[in-house]
PDB file of N, CA and C in Angstrom:
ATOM      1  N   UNK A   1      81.885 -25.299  54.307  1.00  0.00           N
ATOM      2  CA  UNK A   1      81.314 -24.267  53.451  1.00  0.00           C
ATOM      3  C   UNK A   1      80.424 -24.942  52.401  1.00  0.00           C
ATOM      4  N   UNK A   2      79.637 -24.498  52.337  1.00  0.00           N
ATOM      5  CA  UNK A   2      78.216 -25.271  51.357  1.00  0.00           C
ATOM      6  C   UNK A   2      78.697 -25.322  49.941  1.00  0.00           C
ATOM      7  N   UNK A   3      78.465 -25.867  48.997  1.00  0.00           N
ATOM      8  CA  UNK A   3      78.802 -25.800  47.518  1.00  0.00           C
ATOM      9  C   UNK A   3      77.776 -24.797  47.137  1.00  0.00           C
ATOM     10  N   UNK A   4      77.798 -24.055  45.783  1.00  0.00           N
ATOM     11  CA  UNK A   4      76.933 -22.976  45.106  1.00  0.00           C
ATOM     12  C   UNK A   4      75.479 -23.815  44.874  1.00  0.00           C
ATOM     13  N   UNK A   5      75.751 -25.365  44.401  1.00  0.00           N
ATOM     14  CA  UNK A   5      74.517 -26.196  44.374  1.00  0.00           C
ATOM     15  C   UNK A   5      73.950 -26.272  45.431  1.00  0.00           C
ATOM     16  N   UNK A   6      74.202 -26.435  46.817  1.00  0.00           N
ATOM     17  CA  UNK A   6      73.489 -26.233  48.173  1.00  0.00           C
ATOM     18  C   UNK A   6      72.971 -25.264  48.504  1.00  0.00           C
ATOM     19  N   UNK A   7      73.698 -24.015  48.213  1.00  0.00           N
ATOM     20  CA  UNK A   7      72.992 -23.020  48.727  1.00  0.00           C
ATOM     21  C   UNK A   7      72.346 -22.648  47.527  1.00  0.00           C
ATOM     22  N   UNK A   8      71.969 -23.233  46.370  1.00  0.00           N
ATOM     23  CA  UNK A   8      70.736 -22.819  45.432  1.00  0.00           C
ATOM     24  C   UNK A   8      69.798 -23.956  46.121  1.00  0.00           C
ATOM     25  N   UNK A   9      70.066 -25.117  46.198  1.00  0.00           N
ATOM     26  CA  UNK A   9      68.688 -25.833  46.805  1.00  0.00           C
ATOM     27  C   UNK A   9      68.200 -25.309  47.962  1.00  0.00           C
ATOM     28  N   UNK A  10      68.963 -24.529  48.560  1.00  0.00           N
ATOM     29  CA  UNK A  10      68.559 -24.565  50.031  1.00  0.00           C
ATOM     30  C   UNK A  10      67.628 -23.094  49.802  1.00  0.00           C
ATOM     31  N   UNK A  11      68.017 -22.256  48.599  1.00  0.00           N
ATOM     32  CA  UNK A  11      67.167 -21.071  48.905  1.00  0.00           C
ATOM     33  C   UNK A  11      65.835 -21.481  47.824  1.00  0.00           C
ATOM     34  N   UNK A  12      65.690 -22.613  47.435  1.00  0.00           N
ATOM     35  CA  UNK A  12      64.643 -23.072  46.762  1.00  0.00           C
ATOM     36  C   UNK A  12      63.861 -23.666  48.532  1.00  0.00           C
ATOM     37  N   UNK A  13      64.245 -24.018  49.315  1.00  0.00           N
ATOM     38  CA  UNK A  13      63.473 -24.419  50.107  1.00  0.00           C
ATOM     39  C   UNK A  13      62.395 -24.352  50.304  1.00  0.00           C
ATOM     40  N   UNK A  14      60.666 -25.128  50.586  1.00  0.00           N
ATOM     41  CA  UNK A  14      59.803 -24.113  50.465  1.00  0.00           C
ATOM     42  C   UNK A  14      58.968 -23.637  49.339  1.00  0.00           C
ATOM     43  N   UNK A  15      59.809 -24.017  48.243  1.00  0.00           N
ATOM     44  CA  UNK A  15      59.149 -23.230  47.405  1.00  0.00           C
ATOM     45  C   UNK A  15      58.813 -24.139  46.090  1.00  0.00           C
ATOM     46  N   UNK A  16      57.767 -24.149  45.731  1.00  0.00           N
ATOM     47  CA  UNK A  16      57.468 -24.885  44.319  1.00  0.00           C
ATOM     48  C   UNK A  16      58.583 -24.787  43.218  1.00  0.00           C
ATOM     49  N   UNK A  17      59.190 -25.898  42.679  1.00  0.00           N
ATOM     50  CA  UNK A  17      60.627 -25.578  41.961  1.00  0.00           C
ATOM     51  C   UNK A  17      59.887 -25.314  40.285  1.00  0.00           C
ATOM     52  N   UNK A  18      60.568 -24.464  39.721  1.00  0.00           N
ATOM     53  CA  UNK A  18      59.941 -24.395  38.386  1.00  0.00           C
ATOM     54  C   UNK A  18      60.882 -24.965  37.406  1.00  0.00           C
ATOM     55  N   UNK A  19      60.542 -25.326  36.255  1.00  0.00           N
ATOM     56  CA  UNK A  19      61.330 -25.770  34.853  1.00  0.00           C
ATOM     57  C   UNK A  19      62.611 -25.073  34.878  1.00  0.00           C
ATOM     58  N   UNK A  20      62.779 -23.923  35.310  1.00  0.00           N
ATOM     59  CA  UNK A  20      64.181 -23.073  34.547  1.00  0.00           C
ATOM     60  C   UNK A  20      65.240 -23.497  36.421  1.00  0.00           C
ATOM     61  N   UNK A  21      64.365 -23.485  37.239  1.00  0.00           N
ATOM     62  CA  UNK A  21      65.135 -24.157  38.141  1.00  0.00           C
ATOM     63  C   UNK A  21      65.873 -25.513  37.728  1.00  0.00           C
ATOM     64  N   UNK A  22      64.887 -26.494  37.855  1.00  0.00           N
ATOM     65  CA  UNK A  22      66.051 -27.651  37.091  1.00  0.00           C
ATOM     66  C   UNK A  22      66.795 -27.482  36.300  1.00  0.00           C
ATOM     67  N   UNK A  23      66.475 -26.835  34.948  1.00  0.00           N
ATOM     68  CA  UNK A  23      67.763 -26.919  33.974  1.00  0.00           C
ATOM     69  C   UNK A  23      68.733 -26.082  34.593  1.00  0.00           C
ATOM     70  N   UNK A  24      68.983 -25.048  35.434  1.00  0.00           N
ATOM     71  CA  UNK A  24      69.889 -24.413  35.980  1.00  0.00           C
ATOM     72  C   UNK A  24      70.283 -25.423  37.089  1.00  0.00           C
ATOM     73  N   UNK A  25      69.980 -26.507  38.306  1.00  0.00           N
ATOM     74  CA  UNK A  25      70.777 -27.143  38.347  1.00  0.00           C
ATOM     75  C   UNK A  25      71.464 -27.921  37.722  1.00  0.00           C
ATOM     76  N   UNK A  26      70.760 -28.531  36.722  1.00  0.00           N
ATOM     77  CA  UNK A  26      71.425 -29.525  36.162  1.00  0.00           C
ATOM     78  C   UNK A  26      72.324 -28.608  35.211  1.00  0.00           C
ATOM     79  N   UNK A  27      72.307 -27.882  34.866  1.00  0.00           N
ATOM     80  CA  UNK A  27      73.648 -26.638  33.924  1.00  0.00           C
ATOM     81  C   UNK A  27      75.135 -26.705  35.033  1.00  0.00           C
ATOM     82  N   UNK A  28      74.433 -26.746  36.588  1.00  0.00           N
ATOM     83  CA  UNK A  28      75.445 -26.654  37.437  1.00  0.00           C
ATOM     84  C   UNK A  28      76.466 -27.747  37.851  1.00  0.00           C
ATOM     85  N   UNK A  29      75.646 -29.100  37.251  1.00  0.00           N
ATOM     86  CA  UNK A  29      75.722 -30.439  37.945  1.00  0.00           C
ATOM     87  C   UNK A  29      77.180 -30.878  36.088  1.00  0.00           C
ATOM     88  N   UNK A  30      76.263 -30.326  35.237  1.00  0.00           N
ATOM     89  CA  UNK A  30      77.208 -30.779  34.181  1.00  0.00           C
ATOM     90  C   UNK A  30      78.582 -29.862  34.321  1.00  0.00           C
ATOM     91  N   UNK A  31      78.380 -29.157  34.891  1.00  0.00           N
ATOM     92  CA  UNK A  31      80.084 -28.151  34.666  1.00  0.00           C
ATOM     93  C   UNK A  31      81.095 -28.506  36.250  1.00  0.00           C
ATOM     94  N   UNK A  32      80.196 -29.205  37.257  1.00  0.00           N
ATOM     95  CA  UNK A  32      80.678 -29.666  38.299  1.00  0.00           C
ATOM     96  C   UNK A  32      81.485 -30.865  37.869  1.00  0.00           C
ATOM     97  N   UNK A  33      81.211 -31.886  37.137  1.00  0.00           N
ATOM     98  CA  UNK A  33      81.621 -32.831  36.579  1.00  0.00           C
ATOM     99  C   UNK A  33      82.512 -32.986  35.384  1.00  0.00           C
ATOM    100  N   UNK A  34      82.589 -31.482  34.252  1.00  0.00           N
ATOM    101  CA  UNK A  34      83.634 -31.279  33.553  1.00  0.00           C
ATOM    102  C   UNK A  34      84.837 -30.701  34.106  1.00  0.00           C
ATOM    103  N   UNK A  35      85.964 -31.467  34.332  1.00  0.00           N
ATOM    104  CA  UNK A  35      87.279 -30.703  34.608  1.00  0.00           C
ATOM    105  C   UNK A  35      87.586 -29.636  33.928  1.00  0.00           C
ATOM    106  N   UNK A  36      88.174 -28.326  34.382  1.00  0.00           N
ATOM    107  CA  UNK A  36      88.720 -26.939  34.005  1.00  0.00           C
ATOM    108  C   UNK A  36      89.474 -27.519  32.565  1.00  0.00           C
ATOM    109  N   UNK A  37      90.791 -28.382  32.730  1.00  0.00           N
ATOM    110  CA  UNK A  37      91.276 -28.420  31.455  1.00  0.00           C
ATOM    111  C   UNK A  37      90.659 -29.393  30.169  1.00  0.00           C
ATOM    112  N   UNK A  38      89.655 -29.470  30.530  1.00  0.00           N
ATOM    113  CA  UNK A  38      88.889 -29.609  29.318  1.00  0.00           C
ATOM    114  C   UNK A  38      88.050 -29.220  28.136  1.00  0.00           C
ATOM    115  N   UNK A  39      87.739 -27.574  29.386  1.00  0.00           N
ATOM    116  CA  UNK A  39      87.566 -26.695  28.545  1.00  0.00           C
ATOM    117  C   UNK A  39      88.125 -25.771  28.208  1.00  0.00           C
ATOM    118  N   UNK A  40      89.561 -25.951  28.123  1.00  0.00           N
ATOM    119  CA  UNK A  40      90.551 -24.634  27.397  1.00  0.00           C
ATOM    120  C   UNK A  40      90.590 -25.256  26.135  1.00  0.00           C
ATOM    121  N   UNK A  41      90.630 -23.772  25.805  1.00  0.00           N
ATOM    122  CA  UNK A  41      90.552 -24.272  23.443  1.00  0.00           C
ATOM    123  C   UNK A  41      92.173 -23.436  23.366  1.00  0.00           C
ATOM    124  N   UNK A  42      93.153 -24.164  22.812  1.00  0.00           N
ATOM    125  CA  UNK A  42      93.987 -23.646  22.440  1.00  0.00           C
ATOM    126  C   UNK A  42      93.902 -22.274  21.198  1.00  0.00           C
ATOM    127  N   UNK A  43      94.343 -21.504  21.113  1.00  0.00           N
ATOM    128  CA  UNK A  43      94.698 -20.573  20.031  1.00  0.00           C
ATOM    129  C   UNK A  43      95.981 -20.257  19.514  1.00  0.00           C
ATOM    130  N   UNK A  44      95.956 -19.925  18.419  1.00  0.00           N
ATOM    131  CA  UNK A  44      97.491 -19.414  17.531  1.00  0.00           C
ATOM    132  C   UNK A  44      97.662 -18.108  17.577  1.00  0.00           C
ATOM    133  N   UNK A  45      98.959 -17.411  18.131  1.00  0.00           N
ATOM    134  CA  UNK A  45      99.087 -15.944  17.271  1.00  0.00           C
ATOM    135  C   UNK A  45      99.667 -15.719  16.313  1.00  0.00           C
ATOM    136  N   UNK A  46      99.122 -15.029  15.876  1.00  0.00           N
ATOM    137  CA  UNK A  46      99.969 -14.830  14.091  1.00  0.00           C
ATOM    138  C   UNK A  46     100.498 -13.045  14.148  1.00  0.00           C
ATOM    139  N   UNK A  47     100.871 -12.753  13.136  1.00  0.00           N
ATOM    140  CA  UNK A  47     101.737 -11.351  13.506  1.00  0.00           C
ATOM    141  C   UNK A  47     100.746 -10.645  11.902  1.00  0.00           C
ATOM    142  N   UNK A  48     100.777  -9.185  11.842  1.00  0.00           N
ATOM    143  CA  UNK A  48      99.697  -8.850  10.817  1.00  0.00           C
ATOM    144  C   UNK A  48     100.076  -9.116   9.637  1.00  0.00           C
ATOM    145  N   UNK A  49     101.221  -9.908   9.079  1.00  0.00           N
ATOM    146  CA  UNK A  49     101.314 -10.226   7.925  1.00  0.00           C
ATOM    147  C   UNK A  49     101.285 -11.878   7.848  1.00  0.00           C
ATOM    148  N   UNK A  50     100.170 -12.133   8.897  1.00  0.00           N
ATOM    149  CA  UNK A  50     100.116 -13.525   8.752  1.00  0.00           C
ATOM    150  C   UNK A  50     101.097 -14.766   8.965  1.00  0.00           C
ATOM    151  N   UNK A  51     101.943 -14.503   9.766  1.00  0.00           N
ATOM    152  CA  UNK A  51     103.235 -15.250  10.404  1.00  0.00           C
ATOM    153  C   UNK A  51     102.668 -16.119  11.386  1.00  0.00           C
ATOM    154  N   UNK A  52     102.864 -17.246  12.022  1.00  0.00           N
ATOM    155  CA  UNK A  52     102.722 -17.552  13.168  1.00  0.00           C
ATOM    156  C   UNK A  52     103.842 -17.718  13.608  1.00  0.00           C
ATOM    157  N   UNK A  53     103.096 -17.100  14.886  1.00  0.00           N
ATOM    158  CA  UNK A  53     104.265 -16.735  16.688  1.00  0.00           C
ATOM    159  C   UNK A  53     104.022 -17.655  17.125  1.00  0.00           C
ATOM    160  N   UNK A  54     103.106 -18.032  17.883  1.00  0.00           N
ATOM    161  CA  UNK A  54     103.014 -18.994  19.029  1.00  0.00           C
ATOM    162  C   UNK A  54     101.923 -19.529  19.312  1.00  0.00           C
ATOM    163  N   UNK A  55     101.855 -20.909  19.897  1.00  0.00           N
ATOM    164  CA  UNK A  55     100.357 -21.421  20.124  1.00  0.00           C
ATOM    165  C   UNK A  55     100.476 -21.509  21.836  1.00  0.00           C
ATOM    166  N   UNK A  56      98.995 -20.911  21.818  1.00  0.00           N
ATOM    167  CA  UNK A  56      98.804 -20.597  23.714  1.00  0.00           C
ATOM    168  C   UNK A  56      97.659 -21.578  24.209  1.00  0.00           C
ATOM    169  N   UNK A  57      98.026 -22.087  25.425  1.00  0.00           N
ATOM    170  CA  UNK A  57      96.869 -23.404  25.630  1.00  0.00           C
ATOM    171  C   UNK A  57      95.392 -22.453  25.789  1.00  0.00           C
ATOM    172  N   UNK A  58      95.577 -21.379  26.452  1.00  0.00           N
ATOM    173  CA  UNK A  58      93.928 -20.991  26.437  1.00  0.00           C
ATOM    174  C   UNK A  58      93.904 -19.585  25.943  1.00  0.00           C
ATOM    175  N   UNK A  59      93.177 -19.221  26.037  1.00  0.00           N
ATOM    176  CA  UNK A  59      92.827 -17.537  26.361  1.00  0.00           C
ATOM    177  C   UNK A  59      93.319 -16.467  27.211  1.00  0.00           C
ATOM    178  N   UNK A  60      93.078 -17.340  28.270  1.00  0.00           N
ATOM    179  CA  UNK A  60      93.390 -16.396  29.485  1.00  0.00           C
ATOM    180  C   UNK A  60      94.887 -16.772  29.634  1.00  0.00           C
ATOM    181  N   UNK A  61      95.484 -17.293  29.169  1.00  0.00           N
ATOM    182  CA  UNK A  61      97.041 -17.517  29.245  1.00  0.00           C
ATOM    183  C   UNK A  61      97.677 -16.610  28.331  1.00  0.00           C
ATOM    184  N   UNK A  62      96.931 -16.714  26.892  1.00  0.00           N
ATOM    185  CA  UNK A  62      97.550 -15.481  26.278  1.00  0.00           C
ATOM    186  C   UNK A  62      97.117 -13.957  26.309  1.00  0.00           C
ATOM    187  N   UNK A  63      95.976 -14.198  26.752  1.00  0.00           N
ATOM    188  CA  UNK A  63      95.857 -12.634  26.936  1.00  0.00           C
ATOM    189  C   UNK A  63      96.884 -11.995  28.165  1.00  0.00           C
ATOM    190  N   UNK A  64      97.573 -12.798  29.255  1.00  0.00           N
ATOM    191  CA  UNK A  64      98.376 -12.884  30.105  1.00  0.00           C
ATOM    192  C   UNK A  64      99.172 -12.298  29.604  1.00  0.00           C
ATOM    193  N   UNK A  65     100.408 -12.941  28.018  1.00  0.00           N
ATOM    194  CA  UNK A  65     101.281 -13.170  27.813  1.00  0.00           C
ATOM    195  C   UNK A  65     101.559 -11.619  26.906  1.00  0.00           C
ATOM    196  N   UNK A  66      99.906 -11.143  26.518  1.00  0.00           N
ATOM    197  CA  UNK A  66     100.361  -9.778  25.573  1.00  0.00           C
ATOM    198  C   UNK A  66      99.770  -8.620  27.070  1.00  0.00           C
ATOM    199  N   UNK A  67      99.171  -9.139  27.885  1.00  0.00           N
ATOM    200  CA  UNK A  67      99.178  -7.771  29.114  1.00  0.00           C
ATOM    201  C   UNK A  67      97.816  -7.444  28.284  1.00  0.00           C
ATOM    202  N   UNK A  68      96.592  -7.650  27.783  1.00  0.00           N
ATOM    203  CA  UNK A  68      95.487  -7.726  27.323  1.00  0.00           C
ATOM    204  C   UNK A  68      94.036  -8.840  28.487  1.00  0.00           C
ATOM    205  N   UNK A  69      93.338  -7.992  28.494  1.00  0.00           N
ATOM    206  CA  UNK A  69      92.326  -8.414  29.151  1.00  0.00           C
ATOM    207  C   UNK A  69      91.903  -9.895  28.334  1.00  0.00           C
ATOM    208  N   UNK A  70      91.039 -10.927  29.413  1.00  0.00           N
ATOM    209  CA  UNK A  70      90.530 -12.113  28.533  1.00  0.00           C
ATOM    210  C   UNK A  70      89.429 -11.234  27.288  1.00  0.00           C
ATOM    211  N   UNK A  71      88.176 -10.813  27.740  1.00  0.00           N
ATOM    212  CA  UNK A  71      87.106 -10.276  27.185  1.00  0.00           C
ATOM    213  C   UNK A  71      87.652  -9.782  25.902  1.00  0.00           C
ATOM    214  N   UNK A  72      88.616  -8.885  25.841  1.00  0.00           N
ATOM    215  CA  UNK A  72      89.624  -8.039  24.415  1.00  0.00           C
ATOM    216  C   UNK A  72      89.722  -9.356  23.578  1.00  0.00           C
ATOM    217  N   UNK A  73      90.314 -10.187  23.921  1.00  0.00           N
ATOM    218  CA  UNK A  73      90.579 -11.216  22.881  1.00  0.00           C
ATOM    219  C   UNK A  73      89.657 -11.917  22.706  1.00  0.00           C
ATOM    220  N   UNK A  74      89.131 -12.536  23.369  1.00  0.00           N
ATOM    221  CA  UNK A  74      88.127 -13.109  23.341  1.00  0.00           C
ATOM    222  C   UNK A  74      86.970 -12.166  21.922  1.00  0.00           C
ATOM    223  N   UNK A  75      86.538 -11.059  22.525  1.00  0.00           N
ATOM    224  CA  UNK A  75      85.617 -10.606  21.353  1.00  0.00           C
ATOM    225  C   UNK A  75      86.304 -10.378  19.697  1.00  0.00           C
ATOM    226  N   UNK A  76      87.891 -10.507  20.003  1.00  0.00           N
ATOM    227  CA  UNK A  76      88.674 -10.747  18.682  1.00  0.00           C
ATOM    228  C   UNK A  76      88.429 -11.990  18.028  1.00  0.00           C
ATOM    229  N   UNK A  77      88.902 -12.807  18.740  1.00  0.00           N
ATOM    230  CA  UNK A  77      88.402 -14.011  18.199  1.00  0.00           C
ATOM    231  C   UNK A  77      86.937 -14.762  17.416  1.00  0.00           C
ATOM    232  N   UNK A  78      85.808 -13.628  18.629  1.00  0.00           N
ATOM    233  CA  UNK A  78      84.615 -13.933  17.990  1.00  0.00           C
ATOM    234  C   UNK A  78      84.513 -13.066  16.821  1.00  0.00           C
ATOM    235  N   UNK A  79      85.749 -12.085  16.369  1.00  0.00           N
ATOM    236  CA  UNK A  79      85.106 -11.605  15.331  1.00  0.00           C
ATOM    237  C   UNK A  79      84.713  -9.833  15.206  1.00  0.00           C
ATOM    238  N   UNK A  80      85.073  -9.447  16.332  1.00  0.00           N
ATOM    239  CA  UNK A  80      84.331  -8.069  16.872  1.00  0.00           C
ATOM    240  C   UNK A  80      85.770  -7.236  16.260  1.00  0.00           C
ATOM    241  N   UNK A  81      86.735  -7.417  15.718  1.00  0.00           N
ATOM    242  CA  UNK A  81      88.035  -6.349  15.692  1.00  0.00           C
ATOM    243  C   UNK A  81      89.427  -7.552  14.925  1.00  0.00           C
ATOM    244  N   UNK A  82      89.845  -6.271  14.115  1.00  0.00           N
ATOM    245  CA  UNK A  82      90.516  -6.860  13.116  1.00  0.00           C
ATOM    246  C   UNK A  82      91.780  -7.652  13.928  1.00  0.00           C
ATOM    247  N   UNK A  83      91.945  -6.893  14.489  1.00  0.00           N
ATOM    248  CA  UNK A  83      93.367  -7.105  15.705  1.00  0.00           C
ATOM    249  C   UNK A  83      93.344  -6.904  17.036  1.00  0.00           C
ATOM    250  N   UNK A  84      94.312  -7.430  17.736  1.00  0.00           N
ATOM    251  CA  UNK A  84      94.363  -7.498  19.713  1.00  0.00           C
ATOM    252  C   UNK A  84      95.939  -7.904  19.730  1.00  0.00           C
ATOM    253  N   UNK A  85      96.239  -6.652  20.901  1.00  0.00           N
ATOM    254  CA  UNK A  85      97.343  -6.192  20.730  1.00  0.00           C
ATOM    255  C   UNK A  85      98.576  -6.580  19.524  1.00  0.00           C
ATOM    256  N   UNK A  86      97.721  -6.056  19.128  1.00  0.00           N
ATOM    257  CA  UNK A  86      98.683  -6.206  17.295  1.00  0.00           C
ATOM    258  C   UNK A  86      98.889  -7.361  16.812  1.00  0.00           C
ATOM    259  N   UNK A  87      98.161  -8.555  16.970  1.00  0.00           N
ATOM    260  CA  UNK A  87      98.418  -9.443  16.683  1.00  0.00           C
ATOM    261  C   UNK A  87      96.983 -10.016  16.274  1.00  0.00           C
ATOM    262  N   UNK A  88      97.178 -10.987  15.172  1.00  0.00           N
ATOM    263  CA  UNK A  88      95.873 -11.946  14.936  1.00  0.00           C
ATOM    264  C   UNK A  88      95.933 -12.981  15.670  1.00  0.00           C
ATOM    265  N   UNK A  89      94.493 -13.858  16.081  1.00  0.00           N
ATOM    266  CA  UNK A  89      94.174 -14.407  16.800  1.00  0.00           C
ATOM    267  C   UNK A  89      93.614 -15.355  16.202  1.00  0.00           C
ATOM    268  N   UNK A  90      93.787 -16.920  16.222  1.00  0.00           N
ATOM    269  CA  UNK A  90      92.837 -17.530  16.085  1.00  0.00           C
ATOM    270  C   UNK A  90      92.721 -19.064  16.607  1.00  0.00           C
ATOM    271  N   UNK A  91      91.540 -19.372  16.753  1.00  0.00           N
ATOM    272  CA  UNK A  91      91.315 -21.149  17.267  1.00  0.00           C
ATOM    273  C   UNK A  91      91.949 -22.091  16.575  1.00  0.00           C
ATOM    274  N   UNK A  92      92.512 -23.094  17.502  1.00  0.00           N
ATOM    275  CA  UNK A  92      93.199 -24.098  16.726  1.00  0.00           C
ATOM    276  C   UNK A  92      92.346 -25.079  16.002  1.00  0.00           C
TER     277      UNK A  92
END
């Protein structure tokens, strides 16, 4: 089965490659080469009077752990909503 980088060169075939082509392989070539757990950012939950509960290795682990979508917390974290599922959120 071809990698996503093959079958982008291969449908470049043919064809004059432009500037936003390269930097999109090479966008592909740098995240091929970063391992998954390198880019999990741990976070803390805290409870609304500012307690801390628990520290979760990523995102998608705790949004797991409250039954909350990644995206929900995630836009908490950036800032979009005071709270996610009743709890504060934040980067370690």
């Amino acid at each position: 089965m071809p990698t996503l980088q093959e079958k982008y060169l291969k449908r470049l075939e043919g064809r004059k490659p432009s500037k936003k082509s390269y930097e999109m392989f090479d966008k592909m070539e740098s995240l091929k080469t970063k391992p998954l757990h390198n880019r999990k950012k741990p976070i803390f939950q805290y409870t609304k009077d500012d307690v801390f509960v628990y520290e979760h290795p990523s995102v998608s682990q705790a949004s797991f752990s409250v039954n909350r979508s990644v995206s929900a917390l995630s836009m908490h974290l950036r800032g979009h909503s005071k709270l996610c599922a009743g709890f504060i959120w934040r980067y370690k």
